[in-house]
Protein backbone atom coordinates (compact mmCIF):
# COMPACT_ATOMS: atom_id res chain seq x y z
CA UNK A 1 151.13 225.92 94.40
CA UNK A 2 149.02 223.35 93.34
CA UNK A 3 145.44 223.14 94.55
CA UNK A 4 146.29 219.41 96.12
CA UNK A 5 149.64 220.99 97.58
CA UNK A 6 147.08 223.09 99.58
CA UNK A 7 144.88 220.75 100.83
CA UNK A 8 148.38 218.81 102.34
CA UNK A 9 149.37 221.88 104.45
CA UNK A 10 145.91 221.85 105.74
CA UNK A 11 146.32 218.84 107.17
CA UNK A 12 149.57 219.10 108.32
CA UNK A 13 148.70 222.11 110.40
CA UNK A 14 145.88 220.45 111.81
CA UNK A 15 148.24 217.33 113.11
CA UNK A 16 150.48 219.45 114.26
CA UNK A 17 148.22 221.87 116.05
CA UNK A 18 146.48 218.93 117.88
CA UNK A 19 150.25 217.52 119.12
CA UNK A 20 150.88 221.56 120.28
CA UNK A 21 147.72 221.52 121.84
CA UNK A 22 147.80 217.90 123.46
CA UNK A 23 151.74 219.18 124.44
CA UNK A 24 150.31 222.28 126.66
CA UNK A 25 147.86 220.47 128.05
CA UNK A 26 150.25 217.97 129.76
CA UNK A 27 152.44 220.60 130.70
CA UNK A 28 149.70 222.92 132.21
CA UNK A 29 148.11 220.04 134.04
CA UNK A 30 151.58 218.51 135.25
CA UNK A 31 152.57 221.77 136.26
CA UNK A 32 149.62 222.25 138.48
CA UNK A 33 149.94 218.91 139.74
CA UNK A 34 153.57 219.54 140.76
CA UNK A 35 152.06 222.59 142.76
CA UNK A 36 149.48 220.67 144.35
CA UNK A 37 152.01 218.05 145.92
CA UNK A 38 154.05 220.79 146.61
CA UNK A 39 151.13 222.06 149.03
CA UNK A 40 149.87 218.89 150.37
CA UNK A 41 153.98 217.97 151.29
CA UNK A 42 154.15 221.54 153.14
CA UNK A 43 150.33 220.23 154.63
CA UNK A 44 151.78 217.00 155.62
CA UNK A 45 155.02 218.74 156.95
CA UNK A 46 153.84 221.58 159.25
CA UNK A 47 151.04 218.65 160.82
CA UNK A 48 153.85 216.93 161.51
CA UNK A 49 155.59 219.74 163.64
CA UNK A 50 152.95 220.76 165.25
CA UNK A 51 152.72 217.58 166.55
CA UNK A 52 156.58 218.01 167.61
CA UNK A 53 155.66 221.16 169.42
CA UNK A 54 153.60 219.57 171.78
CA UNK A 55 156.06 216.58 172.59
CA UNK A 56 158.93 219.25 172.66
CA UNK A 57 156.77 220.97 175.11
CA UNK A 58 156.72 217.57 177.78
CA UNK A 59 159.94 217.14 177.42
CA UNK A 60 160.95 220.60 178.58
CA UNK A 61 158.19 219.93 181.12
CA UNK A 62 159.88 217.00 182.13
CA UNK A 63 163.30 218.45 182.17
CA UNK A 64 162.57 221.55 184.47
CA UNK A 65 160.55 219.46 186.73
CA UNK A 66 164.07 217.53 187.37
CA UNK A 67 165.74 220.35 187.85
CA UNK A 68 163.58 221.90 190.05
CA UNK A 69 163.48 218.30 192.08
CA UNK A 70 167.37 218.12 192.22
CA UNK A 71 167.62 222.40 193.27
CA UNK A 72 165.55 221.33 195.87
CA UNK A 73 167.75 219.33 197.77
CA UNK A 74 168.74 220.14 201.01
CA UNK A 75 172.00 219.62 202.39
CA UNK A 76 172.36 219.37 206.50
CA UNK A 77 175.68 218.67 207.89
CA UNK A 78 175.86 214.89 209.70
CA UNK A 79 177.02 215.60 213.80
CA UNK A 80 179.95 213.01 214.28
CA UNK A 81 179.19 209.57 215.45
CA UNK A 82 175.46 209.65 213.47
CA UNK A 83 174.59 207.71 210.61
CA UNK A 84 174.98 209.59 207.63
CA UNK A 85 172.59 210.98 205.51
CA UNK A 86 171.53 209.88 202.09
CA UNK A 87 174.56 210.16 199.51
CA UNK A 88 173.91 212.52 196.77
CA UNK A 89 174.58 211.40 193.04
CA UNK A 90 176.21 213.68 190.50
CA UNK A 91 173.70 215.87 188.65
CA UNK A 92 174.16 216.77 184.78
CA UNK A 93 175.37 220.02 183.87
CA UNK A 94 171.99 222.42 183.17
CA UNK A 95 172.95 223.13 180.17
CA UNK A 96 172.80 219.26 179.30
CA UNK A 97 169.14 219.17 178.23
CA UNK A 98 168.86 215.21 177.49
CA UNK A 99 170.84 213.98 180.40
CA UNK A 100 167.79 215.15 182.14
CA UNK A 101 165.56 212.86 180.80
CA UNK A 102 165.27 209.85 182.44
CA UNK A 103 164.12 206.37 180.50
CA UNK A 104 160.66 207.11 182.79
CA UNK A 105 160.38 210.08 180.86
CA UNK A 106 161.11 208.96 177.84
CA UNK A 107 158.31 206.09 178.65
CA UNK A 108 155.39 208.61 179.23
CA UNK A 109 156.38 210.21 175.71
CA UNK A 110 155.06 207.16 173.86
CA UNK A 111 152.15 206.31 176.31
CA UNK A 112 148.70 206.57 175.52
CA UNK A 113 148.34 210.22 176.86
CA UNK A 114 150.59 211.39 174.79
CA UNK A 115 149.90 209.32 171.60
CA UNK A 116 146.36 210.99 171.79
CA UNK A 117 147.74 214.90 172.46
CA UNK A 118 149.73 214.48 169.79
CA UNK A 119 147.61 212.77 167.10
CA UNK A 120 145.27 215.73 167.80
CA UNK A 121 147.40 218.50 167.60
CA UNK A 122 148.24 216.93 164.17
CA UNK A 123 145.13 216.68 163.07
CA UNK A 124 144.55 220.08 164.23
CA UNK A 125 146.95 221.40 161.96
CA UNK A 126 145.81 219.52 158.73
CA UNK A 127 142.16 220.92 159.05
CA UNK A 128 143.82 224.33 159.70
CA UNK A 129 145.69 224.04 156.56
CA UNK A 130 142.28 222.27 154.60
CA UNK A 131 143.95 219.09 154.58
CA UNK A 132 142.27 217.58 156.93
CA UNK A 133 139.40 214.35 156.89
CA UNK A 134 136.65 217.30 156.87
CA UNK A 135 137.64 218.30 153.48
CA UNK A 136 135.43 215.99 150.74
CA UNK A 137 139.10 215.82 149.03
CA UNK A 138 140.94 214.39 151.33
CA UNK A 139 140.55 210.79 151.46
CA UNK A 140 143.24 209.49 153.92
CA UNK A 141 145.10 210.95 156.55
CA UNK A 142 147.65 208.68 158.56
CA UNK A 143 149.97 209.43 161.72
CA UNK A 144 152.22 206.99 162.78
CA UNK A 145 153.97 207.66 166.11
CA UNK A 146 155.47 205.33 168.16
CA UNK A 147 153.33 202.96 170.91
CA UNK A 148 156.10 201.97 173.04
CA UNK A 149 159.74 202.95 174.09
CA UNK A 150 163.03 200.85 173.17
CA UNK A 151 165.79 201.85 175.80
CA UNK A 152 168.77 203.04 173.56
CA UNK A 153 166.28 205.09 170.89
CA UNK A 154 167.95 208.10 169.68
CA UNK A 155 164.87 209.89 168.25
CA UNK A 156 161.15 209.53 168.42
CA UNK A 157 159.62 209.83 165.06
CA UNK A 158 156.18 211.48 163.70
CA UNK A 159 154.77 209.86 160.21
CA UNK A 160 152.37 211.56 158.14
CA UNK A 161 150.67 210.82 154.91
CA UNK A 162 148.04 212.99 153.17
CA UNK A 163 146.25 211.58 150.32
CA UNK A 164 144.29 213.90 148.33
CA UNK A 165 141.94 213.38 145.09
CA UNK A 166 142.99 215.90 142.54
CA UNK A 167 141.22 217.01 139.47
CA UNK A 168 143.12 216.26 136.02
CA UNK A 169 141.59 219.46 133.72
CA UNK A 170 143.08 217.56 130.91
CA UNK A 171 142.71 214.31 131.20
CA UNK A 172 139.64 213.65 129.31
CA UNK A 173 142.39 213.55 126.59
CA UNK A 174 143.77 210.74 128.21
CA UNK A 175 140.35 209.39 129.44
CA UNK A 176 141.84 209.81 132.77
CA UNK A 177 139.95 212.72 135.06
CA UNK A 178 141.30 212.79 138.33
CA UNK A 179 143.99 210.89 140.56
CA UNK A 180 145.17 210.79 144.01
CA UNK A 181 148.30 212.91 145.24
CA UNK A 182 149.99 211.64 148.56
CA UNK A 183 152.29 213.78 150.49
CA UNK A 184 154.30 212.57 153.46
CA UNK A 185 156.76 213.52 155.75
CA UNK A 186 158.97 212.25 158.63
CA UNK A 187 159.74 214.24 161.65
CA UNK A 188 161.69 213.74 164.19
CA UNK A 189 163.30 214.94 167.99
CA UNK A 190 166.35 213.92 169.34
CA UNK A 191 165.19 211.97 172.73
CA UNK A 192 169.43 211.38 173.67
């Protein structure tokens, strides 16, 4: 080999170890960033369920108290020539869990009580999981639930969005060194 063929192959494996090198970084850095959405979707997810468990809760609430209301009925046979008693309505089957909640139930699980015990319980959860506004990182956390109830709605829904500022190790390369991650999930309960 000639002493200019040398000087060629230097070069050469210089470009080419700066592409292998830029190559890894991107793929190190995007495959941290997949795991990072990956945990603020799970974040977002189990907020939202905890924030299920507590309307799940109320509605069972609501459910046994009707029940127990309709058990505690009391039947007393009407002497002839009296004016009868109250007439009873069918009851649903026990079994039938939604046919026990009534559209006043199904109010008081969007009212303002309610809104607040469950925004809290999901808020709860994303601090729990270090997702929450207390963590410098964090910079948005929104729940949407609903504010009032439309007669014929077959499920109440619980929004939430996580947005999280997330280091790029890489990305002075790019002259890019950090971005935002969101993570959001949708979760719902059958109200019918």
């Amino acid at each position: 080999m000639r002493k200019a063929e040398k000087g060629q192959v230097i070069v050469i494996v210089a470009v080419l170890l700066v592409v292998v090198l830029t190559i890894l970084a991107v793929i190190i850095d995007g495959a941290r960033l997949m795991v990072e959405q990956q945990e603020i979707n799970r974040a977002a997810a189990a907020a939202g369920k905890a924030g299920l468990i507590i309307l799940g809760d109320r509605m069972v609430t609501q459910v046994i108290a009707a029940q127990t209301e309709a058990a505690s009925i009391t039947l007393t046979a009407t002497p002839i020539g009296s004016t009868p008693g109250p007439t009873l309505t069918p009851t649903p089957a026990a079994d039938d869990f939604f046919s026990w909640i009534s559209d006043n139930h199904r109010k008081t699980l969007v009212a303002p009580p309610m809104q607040t015990l469950v925004t809290t319980q999901v808020m709860g959860s994303a601090e729990e999981n270090d997702h929450g506004l207390s963590n410098p990182v964090i910079t948005g956390l929104e729940i949407t639930y609903p504010d009032h109830y439309l007669e014929g709605d077959k499920n109440i829904q619980i929004v939430v969005r996580i947005d999280r500022v997330v280091a790029i190790i890489f990305g002075s390369l790019f002259n890019l060194e950090e971005g935002v991650l969101s993570g959001n999930t949708k979760q719902n309960i059958p109200e019918r």
